[in-house]
Protein backbone atom coordinates (compact mmCIF):
# COMPACT_ATOMS: atom_id res chain seq x y z
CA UNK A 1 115.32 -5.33 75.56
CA UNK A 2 113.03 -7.83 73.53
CA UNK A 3 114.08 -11.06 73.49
CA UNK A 4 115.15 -12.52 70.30
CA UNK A 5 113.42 -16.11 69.11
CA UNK A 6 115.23 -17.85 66.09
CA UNK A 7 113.52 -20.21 64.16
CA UNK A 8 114.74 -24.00 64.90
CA UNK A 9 112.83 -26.89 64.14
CA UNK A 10 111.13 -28.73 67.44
CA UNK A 11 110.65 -32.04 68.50
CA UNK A 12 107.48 -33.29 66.72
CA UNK A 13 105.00 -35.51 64.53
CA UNK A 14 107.20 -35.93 61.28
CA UNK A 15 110.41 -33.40 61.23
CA UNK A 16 109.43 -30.95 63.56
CA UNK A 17 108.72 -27.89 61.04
CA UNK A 18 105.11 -27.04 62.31
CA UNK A 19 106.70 -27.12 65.48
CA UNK A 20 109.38 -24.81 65.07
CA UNK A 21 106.78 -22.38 62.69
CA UNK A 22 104.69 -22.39 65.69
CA UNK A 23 107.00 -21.38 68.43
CA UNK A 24 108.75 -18.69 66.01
CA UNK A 25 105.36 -17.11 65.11
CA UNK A 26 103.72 -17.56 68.46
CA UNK A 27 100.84 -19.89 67.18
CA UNK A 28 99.53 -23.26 67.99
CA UNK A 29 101.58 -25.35 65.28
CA UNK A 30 98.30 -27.40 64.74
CA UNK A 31 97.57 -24.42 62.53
CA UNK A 32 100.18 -25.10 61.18
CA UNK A 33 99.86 -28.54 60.73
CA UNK A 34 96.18 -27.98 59.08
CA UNK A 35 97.85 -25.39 56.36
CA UNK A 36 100.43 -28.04 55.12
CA UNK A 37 97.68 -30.94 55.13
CA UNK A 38 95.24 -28.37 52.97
CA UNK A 39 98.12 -27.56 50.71
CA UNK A 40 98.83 -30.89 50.43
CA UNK A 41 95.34 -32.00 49.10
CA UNK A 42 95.05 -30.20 45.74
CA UNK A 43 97.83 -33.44 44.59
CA UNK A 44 100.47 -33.22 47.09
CA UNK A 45 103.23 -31.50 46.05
CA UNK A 46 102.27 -28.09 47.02
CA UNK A 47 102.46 -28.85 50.73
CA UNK A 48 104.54 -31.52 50.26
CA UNK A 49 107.67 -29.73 48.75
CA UNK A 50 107.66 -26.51 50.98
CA UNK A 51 107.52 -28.75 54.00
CA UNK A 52 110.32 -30.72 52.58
CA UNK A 53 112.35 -27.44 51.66
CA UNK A 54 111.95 -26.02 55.32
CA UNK A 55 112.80 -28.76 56.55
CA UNK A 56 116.14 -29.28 55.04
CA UNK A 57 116.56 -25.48 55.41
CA UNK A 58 115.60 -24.64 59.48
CA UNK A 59 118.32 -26.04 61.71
CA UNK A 60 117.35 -28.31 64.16
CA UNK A 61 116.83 -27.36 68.12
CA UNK A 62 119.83 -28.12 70.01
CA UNK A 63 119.14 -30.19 73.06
């Protein structure tokens, strides 16, 4: 039976999104990390407000 990941936000830099993105997808979340910081360069808001939304939105990793 496969085993069954949820997506949780992780201990990390700033709210632990890339983190969480990472472990979901399998991924180093510095990719992660450099996506949001790209995004973020055209003025901000569109990395800014995603990151913002997903971070409101994923629940946090129990402990």
């Amino acid at each position: 039976m496969a085993e069954r990941h949820a997506l949780r936000r992780q201990n990390g830099i700033i709210g632990g999104v890339c983190g969480g993105l990472g472990a979901f997808f399998g991924l180093n979340p510095w990719w992660f990390r450099l996506l949001f910081l790209l995004l973020l360069l055209p003025g901000g808001l569109p990395g800014l407000l995603p990151y913002l939304v997903l971070w409101i939105v994923i629940p946090r990793k129990h402990q």
